[in-house]
N, C-alpha and C. Protein backbone atom coordinates (compact mmCIF):
# COMPACT_ATOMS: atom_id res chain seq x y z
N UNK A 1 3.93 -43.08 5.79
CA UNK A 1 3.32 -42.35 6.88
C UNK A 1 3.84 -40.91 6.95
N UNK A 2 4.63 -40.86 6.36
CA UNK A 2 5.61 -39.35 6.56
C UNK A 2 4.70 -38.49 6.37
N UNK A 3 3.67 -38.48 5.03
CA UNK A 3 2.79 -37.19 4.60
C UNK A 3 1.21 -37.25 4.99
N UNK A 4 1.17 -38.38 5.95
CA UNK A 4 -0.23 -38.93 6.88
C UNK A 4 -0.12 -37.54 8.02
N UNK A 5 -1.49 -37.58 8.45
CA UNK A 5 -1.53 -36.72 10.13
C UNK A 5 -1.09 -38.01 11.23
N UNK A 6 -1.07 -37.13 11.79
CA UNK A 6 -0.08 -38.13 12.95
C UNK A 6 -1.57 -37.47 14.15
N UNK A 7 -1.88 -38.31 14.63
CA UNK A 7 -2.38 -38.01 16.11
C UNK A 7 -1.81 -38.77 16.85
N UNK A 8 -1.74 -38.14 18.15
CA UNK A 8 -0.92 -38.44 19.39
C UNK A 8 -2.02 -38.47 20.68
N UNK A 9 -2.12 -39.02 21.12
CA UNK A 9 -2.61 -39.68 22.57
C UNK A 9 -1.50 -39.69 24.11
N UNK A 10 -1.39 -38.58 25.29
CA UNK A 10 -0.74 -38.74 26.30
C UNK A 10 -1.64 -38.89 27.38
N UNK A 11 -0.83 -39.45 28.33
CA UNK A 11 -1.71 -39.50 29.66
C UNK A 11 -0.43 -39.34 30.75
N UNK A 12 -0.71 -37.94 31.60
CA UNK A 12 -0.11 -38.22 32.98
C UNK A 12 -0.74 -37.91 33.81
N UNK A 13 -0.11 -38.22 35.10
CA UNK A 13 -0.63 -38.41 36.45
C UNK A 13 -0.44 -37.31 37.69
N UNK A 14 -0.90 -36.32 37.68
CA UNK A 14 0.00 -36.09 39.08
C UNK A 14 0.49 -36.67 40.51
N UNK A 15 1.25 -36.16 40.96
CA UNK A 15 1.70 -36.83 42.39
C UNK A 15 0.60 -35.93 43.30
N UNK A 16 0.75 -36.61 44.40
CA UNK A 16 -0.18 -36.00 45.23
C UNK A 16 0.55 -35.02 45.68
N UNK A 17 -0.19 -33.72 45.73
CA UNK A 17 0.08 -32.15 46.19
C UNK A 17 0.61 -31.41 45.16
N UNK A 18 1.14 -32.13 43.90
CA UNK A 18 1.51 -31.50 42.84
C UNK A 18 0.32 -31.17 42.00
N UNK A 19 -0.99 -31.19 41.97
CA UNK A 19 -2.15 -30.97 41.23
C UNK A 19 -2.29 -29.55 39.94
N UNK A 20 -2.12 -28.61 41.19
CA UNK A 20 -1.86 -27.16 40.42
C UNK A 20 -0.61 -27.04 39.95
N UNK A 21 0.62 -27.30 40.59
CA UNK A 21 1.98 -27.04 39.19
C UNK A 21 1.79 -27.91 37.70
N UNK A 22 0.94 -29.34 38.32
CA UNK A 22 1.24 -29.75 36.97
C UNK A 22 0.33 -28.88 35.73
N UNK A 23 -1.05 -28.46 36.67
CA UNK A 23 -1.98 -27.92 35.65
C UNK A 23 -1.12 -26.40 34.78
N UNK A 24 -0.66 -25.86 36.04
CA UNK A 24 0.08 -24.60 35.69
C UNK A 24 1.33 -25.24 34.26
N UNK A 25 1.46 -26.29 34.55
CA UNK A 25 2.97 -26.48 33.50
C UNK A 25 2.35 -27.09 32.70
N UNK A 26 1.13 -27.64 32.53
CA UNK A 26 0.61 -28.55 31.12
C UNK A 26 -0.09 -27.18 30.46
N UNK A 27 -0.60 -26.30 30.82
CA UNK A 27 -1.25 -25.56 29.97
C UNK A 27 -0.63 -24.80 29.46
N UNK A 28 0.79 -24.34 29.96
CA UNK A 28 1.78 -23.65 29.44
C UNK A 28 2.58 -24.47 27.90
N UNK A 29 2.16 -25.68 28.18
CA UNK A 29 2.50 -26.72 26.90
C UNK A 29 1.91 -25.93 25.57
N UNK A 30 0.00 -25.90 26.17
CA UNK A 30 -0.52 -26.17 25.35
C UNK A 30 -0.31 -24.43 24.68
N UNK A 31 -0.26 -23.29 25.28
CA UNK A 31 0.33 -22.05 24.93
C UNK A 31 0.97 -21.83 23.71
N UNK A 32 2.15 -22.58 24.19
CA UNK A 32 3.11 -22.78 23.49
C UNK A 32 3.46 -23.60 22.27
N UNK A 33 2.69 -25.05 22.38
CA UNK A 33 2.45 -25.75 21.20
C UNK A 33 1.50 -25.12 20.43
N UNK A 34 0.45 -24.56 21.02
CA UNK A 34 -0.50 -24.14 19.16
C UNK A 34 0.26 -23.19 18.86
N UNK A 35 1.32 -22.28 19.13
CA UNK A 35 1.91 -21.21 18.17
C UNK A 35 2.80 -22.34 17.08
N UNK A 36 3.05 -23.54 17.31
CA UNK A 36 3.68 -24.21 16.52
C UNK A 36 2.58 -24.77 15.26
N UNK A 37 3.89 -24.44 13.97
CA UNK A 37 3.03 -24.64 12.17
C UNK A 37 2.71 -25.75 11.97
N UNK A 38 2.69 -26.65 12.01
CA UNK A 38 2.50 -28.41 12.52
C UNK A 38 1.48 -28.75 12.90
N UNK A 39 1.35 -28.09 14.29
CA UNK A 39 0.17 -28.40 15.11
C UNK A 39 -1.63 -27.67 14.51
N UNK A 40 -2.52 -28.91 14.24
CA UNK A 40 -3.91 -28.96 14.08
C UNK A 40 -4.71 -28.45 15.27
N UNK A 41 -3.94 -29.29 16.32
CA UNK A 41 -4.63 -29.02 17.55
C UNK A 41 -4.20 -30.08 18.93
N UNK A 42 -4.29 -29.44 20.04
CA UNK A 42 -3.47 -29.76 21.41
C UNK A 42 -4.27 -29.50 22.38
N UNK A 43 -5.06 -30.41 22.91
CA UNK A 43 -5.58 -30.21 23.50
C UNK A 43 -5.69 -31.06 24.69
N UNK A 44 -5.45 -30.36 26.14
CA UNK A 44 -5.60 -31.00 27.31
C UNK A 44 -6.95 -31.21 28.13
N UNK A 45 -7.11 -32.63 28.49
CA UNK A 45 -8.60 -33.09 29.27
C UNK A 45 -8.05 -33.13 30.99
N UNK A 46 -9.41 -33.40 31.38
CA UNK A 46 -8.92 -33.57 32.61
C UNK A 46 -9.94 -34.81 32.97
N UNK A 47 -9.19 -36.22 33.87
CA UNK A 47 -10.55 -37.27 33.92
C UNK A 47 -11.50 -36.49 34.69
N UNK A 48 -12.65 -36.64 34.51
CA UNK A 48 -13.92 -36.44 35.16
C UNK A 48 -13.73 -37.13 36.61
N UNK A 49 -13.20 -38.25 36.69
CA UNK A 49 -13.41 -38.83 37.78
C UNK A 49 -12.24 -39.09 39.15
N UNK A 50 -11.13 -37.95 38.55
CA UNK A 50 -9.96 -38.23 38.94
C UNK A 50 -9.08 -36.99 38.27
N UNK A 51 -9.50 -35.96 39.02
CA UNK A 51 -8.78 -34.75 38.38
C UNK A 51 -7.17 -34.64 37.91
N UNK A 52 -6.33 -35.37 38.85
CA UNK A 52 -5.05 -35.95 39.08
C UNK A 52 -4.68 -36.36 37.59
N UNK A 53 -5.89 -36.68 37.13
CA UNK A 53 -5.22 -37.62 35.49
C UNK A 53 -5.48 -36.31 34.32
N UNK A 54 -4.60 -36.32 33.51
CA UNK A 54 -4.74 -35.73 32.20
C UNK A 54 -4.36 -36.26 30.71
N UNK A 55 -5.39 -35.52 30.33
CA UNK A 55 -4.91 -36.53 28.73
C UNK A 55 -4.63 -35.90 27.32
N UNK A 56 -3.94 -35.75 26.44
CA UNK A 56 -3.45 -35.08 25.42
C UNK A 56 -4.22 -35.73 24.54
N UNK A 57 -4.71 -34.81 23.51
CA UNK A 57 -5.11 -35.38 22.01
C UNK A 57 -4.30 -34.18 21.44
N UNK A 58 -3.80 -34.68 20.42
CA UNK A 58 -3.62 -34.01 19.62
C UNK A 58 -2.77 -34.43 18.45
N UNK A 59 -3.09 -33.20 16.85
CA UNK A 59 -3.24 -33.50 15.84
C UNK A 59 -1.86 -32.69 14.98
N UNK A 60 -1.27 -33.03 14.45
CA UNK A 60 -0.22 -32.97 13.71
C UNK A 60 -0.42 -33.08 11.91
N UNK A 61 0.64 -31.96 11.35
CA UNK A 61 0.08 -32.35 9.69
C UNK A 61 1.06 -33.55 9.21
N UNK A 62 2.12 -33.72 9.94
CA UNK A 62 2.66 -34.97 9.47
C UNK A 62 3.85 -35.19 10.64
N UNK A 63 4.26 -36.05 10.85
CA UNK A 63 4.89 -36.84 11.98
C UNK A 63 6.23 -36.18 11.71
N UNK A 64 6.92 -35.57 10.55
CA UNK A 64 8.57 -34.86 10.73
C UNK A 64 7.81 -33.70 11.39
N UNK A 65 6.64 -32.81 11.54
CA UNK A 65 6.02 -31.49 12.49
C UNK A 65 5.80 -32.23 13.99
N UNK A 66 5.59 -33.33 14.64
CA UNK A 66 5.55 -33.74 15.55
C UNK A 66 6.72 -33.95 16.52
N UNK A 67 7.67 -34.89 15.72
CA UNK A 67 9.19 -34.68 16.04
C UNK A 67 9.91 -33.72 15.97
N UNK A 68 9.79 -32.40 15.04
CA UNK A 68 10.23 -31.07 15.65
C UNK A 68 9.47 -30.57 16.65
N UNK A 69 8.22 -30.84 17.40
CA UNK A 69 7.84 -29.99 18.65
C UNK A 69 8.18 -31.43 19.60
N UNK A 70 8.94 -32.68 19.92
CA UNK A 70 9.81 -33.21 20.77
C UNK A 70 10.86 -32.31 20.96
N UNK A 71 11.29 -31.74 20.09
CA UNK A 71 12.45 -31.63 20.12
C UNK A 71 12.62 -29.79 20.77
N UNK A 72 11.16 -29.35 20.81
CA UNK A 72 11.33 -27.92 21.48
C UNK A 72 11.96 -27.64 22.68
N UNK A 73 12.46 -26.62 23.35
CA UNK A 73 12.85 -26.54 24.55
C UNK A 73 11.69 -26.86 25.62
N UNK A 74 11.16 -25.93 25.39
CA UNK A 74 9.93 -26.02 26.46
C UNK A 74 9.11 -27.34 26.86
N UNK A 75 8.73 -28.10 25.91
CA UNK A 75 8.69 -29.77 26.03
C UNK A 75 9.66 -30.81 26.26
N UNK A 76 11.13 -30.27 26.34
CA UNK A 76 12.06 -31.22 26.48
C UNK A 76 12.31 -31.14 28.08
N UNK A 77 11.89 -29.14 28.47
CA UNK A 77 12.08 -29.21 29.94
C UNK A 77 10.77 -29.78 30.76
N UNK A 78 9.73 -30.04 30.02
CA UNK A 78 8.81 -30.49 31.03
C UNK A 78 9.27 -32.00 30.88
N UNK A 79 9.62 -32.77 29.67
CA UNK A 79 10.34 -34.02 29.85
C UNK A 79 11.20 -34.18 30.33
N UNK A 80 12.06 -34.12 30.49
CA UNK A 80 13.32 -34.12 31.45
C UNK A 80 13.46 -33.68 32.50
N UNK A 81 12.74 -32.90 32.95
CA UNK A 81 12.78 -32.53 34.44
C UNK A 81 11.68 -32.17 34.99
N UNK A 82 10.58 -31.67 34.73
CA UNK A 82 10.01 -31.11 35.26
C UNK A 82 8.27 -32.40 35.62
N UNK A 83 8.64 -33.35 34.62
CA UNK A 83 7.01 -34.49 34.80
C UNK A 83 7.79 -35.58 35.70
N UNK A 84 8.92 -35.71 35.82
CA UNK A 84 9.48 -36.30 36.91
C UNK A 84 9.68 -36.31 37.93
N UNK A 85 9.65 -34.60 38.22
CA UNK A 85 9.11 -34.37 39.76
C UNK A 85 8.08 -34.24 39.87
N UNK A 86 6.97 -33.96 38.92
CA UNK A 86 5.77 -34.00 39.74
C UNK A 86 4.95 -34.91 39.02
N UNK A 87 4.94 -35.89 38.53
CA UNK A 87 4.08 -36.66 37.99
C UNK A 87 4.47 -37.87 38.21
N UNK A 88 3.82 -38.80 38.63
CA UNK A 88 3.78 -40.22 39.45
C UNK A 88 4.51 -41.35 38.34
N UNK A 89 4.39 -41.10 37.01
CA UNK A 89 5.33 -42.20 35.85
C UNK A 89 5.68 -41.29 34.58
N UNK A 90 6.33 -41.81 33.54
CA UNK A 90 6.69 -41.07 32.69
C UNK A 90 5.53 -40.78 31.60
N UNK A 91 5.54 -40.29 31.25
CA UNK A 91 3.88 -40.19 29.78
C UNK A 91 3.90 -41.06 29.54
N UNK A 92 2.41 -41.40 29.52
CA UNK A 92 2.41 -42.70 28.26
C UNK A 92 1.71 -42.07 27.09
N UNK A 93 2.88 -42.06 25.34
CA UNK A 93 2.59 -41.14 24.85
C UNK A 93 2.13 -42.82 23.73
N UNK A 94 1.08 -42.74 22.93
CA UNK A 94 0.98 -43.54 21.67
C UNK A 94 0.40 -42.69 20.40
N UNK A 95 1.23 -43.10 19.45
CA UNK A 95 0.85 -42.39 18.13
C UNK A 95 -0.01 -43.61 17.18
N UNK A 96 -0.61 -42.59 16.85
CA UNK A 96 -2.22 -43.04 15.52
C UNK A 96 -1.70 -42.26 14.32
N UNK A 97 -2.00 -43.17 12.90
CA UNK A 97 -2.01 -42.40 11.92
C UNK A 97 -3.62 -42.64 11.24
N UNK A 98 -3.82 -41.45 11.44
CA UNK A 98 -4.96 -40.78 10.22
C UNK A 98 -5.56 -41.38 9.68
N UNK A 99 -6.88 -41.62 9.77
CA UNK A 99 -6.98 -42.36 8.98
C UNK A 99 -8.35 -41.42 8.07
N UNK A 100 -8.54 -41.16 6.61
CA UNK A 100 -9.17 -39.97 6.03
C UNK A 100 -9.94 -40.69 5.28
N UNK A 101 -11.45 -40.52 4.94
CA UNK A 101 -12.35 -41.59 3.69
C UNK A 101 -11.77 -41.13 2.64
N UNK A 102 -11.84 -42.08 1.95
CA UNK A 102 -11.67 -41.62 0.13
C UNK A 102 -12.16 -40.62 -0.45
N UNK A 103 -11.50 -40.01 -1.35
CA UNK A 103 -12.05 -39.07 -2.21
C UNK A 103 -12.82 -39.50 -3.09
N UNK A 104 -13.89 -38.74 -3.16
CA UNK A 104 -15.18 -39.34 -4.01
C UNK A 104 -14.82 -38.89 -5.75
């Protein structure tokens, strides 16, 4: 899997009244992650039916580029401190590998 794309799947929640910091601090993620060499693409949703919820897709060229942007500052402070105060549980983050058709 090391030289597979890695896609990643998150989902958090805001707390109630936290709506706009979280939006203000998730998009600052996403700022900041596409300047990273790794990253395909990062992109934040918002549910249609439940603005409160947000959801990460995003695409990686291989899973050692994924685990160096864990390991950034700026994502370690929205993990560690900052989705804990305002977001109702911790991410629920699940990783997918790639899956590409054959070469003809």
């Amino acid at each position: 899997m090391a030289d597979k794309k890695l896609t990643i799947v998150a989902c958090v929640k805001a707390k109630p009244g936290k709506l706009e910091e979280v939006k203000k601090e998730l998009m600052h993620l996403v700022v900041e992650t596409h300047k990273e060499p790794g990253c395909i693409n990062y992109d934040c949703h918002i549910k249609e039916d439940d603005p409160s919820s947000f959801l990460f897709y995003e695409n990686w060229v291989n899973r050692a580029e994924w685990e160096k942007h864990m390991e950034m500052p700026y994502l370690k402070k929205w993990i560690d401190e900052l989705a804990p105060e305002l977001c109702e549980d911790s991410p629920d983050i699940t990783l997918w590998e790639m899956q590409e058709p054959p070469a003809e």
